[in-house]
PDB file of N, CA and C in Angstrom:
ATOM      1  N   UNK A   1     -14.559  36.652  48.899  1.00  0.00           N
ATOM      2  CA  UNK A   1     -13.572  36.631  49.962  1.00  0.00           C
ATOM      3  C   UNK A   1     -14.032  35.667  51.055  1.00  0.00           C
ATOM      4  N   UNK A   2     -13.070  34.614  51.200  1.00  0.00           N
ATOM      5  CA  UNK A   2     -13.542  33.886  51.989  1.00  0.00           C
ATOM      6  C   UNK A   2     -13.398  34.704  53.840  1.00  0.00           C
ATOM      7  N   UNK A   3     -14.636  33.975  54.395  1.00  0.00           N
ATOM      8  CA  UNK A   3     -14.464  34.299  55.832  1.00  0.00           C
ATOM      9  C   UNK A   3     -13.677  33.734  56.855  1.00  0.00           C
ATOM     10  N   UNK A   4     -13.536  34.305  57.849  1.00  0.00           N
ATOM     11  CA  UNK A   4     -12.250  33.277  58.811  1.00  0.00           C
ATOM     12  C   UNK A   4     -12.702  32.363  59.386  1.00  0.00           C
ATOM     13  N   UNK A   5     -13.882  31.607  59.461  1.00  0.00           N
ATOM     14  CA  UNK A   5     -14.448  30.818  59.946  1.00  0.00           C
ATOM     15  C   UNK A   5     -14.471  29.300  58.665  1.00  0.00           C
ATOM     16  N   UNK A   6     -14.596  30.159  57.173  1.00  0.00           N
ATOM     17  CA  UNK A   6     -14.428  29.183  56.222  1.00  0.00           C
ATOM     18  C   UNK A   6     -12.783  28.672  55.578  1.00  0.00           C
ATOM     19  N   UNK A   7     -12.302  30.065  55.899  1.00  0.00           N
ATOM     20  CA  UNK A   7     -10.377  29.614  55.970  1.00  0.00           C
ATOM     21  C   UNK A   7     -10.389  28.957  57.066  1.00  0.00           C
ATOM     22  N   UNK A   8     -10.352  29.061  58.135  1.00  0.00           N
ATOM     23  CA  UNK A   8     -10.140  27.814  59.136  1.00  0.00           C
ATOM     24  C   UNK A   8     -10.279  26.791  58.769  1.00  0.00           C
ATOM     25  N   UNK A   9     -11.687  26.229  58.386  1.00  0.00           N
ATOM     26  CA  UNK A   9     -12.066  25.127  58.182  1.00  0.00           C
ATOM     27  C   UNK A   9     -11.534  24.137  56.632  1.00  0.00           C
ATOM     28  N   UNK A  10     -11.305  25.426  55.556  1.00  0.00           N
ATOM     29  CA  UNK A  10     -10.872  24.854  54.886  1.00  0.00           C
ATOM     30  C   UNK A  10      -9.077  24.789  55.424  1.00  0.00           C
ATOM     31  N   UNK A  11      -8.582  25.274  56.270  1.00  0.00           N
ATOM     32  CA  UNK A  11      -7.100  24.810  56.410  1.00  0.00           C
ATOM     33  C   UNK A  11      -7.018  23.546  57.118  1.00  0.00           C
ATOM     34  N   UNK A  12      -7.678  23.348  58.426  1.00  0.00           N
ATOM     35  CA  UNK A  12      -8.240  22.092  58.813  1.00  0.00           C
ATOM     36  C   UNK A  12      -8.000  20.684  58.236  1.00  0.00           C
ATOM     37  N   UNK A  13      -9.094  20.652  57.291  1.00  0.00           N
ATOM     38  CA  UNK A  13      -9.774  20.292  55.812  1.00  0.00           C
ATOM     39  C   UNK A  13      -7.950  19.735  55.162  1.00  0.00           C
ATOM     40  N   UNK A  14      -7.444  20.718  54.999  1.00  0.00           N
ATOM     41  CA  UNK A  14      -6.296  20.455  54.385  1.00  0.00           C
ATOM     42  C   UNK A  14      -5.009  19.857  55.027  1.00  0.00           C
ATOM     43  N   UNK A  15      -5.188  20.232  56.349  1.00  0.00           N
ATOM     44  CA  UNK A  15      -3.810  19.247  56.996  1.00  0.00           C
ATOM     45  C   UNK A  15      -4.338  17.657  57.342  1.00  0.00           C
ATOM     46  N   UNK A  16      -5.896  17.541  57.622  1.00  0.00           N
ATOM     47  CA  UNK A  16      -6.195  16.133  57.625  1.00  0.00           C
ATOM     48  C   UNK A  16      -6.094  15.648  56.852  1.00  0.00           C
ATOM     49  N   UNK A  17      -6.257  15.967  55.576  1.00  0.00           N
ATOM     50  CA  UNK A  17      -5.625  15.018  54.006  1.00  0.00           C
ATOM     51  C   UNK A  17      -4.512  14.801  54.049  1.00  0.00           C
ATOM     52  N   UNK A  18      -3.481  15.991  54.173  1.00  0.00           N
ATOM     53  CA  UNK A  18      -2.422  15.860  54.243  1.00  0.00           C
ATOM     54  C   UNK A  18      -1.572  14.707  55.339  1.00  0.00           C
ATOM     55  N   UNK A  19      -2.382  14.934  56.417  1.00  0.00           N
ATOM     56  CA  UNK A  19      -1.848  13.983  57.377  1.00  0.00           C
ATOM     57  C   UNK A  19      -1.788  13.043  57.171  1.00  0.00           C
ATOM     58  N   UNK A  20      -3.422  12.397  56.335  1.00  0.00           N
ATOM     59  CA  UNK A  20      -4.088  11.086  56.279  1.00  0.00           C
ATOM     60  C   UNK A  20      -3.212  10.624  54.815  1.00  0.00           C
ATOM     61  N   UNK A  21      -3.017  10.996  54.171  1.00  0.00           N
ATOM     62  CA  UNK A  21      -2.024  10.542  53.036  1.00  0.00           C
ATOM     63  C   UNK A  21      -3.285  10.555  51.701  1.00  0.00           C
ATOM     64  N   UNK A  22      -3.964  11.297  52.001  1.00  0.00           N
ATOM     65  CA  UNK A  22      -5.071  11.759  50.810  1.00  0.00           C
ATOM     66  C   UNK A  22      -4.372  12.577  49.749  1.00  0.00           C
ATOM     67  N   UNK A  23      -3.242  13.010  49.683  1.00  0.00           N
ATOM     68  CA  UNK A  23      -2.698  13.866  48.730  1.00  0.00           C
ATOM     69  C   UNK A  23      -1.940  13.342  48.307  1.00  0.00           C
ATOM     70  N   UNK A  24      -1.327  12.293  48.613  1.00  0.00           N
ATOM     71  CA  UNK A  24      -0.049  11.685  48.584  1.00  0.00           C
ATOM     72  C   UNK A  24       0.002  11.113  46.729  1.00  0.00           C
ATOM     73  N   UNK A  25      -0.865  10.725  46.644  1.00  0.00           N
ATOM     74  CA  UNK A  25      -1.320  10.207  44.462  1.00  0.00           C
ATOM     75  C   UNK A  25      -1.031  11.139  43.824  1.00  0.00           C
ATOM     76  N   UNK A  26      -1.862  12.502  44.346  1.00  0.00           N
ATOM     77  CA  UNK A  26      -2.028  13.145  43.591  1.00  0.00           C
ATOM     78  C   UNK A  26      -0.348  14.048  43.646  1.00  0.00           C
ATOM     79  N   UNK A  27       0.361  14.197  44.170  1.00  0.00           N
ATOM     80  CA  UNK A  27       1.690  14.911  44.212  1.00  0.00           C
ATOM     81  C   UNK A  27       2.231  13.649  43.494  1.00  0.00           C
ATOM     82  N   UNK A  28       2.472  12.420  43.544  1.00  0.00           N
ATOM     83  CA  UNK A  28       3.351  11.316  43.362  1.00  0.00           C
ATOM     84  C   UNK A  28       3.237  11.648  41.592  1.00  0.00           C
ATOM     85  N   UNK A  29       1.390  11.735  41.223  1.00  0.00           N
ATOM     86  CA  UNK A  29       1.342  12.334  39.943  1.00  0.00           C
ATOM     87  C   UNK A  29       2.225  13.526  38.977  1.00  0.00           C
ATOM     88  N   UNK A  30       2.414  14.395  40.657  1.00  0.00           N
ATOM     89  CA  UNK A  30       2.773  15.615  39.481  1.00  0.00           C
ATOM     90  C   UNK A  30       4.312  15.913  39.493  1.00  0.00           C
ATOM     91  N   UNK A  31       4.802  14.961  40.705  1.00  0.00           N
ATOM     92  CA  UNK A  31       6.096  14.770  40.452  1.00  0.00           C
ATOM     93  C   UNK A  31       6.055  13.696  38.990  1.00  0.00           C
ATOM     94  N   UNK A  32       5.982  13.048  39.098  1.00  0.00           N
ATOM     95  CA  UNK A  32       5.829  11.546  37.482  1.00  0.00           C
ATOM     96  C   UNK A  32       5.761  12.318  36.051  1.00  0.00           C
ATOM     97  N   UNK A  33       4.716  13.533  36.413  1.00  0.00           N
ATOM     98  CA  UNK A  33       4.801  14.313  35.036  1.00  0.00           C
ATOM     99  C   UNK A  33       5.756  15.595  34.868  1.00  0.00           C
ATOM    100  N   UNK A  34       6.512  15.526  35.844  1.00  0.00           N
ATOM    101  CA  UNK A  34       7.610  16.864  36.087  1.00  0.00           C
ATOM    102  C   UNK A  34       8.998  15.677  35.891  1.00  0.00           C
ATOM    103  N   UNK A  35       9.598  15.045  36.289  1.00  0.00           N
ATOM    104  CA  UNK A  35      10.686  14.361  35.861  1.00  0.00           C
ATOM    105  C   UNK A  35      10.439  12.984  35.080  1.00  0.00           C
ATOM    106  N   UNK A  36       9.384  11.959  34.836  1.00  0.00           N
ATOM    107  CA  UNK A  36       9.497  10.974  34.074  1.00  0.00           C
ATOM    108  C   UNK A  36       7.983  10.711  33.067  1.00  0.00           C
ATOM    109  N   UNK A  37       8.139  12.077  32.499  1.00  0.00           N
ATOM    110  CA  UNK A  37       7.111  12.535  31.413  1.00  0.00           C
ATOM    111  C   UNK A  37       6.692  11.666  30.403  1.00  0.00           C
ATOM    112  N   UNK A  38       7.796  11.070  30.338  1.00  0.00           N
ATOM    113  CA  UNK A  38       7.793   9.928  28.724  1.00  0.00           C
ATOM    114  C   UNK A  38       7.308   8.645  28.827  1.00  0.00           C
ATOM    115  N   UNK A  39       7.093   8.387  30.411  1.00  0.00           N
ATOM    116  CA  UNK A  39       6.333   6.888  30.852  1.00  0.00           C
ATOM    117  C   UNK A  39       4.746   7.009  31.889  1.00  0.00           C
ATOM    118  N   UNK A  40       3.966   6.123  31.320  1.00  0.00           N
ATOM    119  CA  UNK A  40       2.723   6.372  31.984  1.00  0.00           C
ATOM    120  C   UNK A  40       2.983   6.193  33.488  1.00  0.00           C
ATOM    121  N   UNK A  41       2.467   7.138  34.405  1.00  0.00           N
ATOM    122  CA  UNK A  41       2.168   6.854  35.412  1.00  0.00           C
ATOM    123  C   UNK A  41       1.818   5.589  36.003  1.00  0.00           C
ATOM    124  N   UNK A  42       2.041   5.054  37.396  1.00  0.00           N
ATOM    125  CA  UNK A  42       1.159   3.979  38.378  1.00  0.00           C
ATOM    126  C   UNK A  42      -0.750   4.388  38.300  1.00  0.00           C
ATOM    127  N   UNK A  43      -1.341   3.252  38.540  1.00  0.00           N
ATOM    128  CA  UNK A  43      -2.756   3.703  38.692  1.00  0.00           C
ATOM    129  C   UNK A  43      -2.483   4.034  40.182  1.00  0.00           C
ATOM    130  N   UNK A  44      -3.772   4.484  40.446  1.00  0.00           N
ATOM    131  CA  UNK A  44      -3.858   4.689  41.692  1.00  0.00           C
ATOM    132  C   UNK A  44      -3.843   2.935  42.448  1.00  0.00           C
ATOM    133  N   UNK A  45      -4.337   2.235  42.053  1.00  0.00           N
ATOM    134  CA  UNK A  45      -4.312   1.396  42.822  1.00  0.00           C
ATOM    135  C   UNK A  45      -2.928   0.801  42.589  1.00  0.00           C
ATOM    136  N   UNK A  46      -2.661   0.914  41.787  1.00  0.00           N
ATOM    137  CA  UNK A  46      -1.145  -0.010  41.624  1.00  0.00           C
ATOM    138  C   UNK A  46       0.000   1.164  42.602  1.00  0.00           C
ATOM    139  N   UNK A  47      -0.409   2.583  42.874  1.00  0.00           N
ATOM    140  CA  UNK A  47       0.604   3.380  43.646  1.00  0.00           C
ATOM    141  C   UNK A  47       0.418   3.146  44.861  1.00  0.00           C
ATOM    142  N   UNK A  48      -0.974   2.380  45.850  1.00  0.00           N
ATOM    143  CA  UNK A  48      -0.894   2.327  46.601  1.00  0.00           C
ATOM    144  C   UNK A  48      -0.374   0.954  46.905  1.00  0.00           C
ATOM    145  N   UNK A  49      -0.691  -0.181  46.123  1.00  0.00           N
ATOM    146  CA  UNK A  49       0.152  -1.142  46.847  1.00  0.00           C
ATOM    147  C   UNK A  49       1.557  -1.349  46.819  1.00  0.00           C
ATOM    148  N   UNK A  50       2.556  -0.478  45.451  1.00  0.00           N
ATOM    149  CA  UNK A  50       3.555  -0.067  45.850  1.00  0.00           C
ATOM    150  C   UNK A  50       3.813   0.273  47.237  1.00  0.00           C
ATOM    151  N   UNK A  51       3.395   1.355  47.479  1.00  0.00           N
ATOM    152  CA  UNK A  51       3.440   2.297  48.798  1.00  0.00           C
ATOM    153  C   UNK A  51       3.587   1.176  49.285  1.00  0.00           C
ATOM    154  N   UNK A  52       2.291   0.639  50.172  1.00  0.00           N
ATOM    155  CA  UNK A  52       2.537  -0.172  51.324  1.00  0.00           C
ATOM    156  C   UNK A  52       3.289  -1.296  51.059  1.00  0.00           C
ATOM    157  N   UNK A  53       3.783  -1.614  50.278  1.00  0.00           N
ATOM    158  CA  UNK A  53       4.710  -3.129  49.923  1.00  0.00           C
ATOM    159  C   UNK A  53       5.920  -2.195  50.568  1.00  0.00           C
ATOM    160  N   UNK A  54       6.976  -1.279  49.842  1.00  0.00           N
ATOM    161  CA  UNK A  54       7.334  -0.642  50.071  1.00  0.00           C
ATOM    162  C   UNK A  54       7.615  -0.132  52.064  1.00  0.00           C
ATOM    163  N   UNK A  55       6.349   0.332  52.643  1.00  0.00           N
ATOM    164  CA  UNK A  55       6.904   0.717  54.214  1.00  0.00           C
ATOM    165  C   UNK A  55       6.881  -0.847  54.618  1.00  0.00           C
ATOM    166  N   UNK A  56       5.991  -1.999  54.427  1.00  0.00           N
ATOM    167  CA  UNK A  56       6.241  -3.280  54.687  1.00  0.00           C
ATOM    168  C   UNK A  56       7.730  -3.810  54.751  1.00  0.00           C
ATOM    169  N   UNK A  57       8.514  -3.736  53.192  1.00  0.00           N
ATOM    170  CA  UNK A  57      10.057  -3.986  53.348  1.00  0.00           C
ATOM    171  C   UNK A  57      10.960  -3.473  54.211  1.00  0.00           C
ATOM    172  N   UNK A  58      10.097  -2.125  54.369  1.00  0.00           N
ATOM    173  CA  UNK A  58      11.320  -1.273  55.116  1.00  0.00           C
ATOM    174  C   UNK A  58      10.685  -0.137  56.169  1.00  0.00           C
ATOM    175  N   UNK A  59      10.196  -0.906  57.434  1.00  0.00           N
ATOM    176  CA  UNK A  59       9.435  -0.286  58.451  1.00  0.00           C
ATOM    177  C   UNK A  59      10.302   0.916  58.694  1.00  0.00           C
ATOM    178  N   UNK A  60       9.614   1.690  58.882  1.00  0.00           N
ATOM    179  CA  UNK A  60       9.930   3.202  59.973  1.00  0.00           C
ATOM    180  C   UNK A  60       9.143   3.717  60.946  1.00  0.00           C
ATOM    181  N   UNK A  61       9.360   4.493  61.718  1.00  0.00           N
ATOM    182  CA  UNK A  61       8.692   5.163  62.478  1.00  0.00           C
ATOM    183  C   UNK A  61       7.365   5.507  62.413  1.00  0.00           C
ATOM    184  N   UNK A  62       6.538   4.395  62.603  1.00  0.00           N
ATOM    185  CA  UNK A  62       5.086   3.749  62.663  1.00  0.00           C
ATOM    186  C   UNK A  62       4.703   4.044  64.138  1.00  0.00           C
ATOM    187  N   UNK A  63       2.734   4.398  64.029  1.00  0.00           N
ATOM    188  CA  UNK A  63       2.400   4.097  65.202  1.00  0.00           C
ATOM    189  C   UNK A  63       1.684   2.566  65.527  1.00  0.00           C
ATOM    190  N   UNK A  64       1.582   2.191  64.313  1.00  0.00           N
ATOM    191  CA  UNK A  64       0.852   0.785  64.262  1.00  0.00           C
ATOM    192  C   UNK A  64       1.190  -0.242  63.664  1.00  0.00           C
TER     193      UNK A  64
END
């Protein structure tokens, strides 16, 4: 049983990934194998320069 001092930290832990776009592959993955099963996935590196090519074409609500 974790303690409330180690749930904290691991929730923490988990919204800074989340924030930082550290999860972002790995969901993009499990959506790819939940609706387009029959074609290999992006590598990781090829999903990220998608990505940023991608907010490049079409800026949004950026702080930088």
């Amino acid at each position: 049983m974790k303690t409330g001092l180690t749930h904290a930290l691991t929730s923490v832990r988990w919204y800074v990934q989340s924030v930082m776009g550290d999860r972002d592959y790995d969901r993009y993955l499990a959506h790819h194998a939940s609706e387009h099963g029959a074609s290999a996935p992006l590598s990781e590196r090829e999903y990220w320069r998608q990505r940023f090519a991608d907010q490049d074409r079409n800026p949004q609500g950026r702080c930088c």
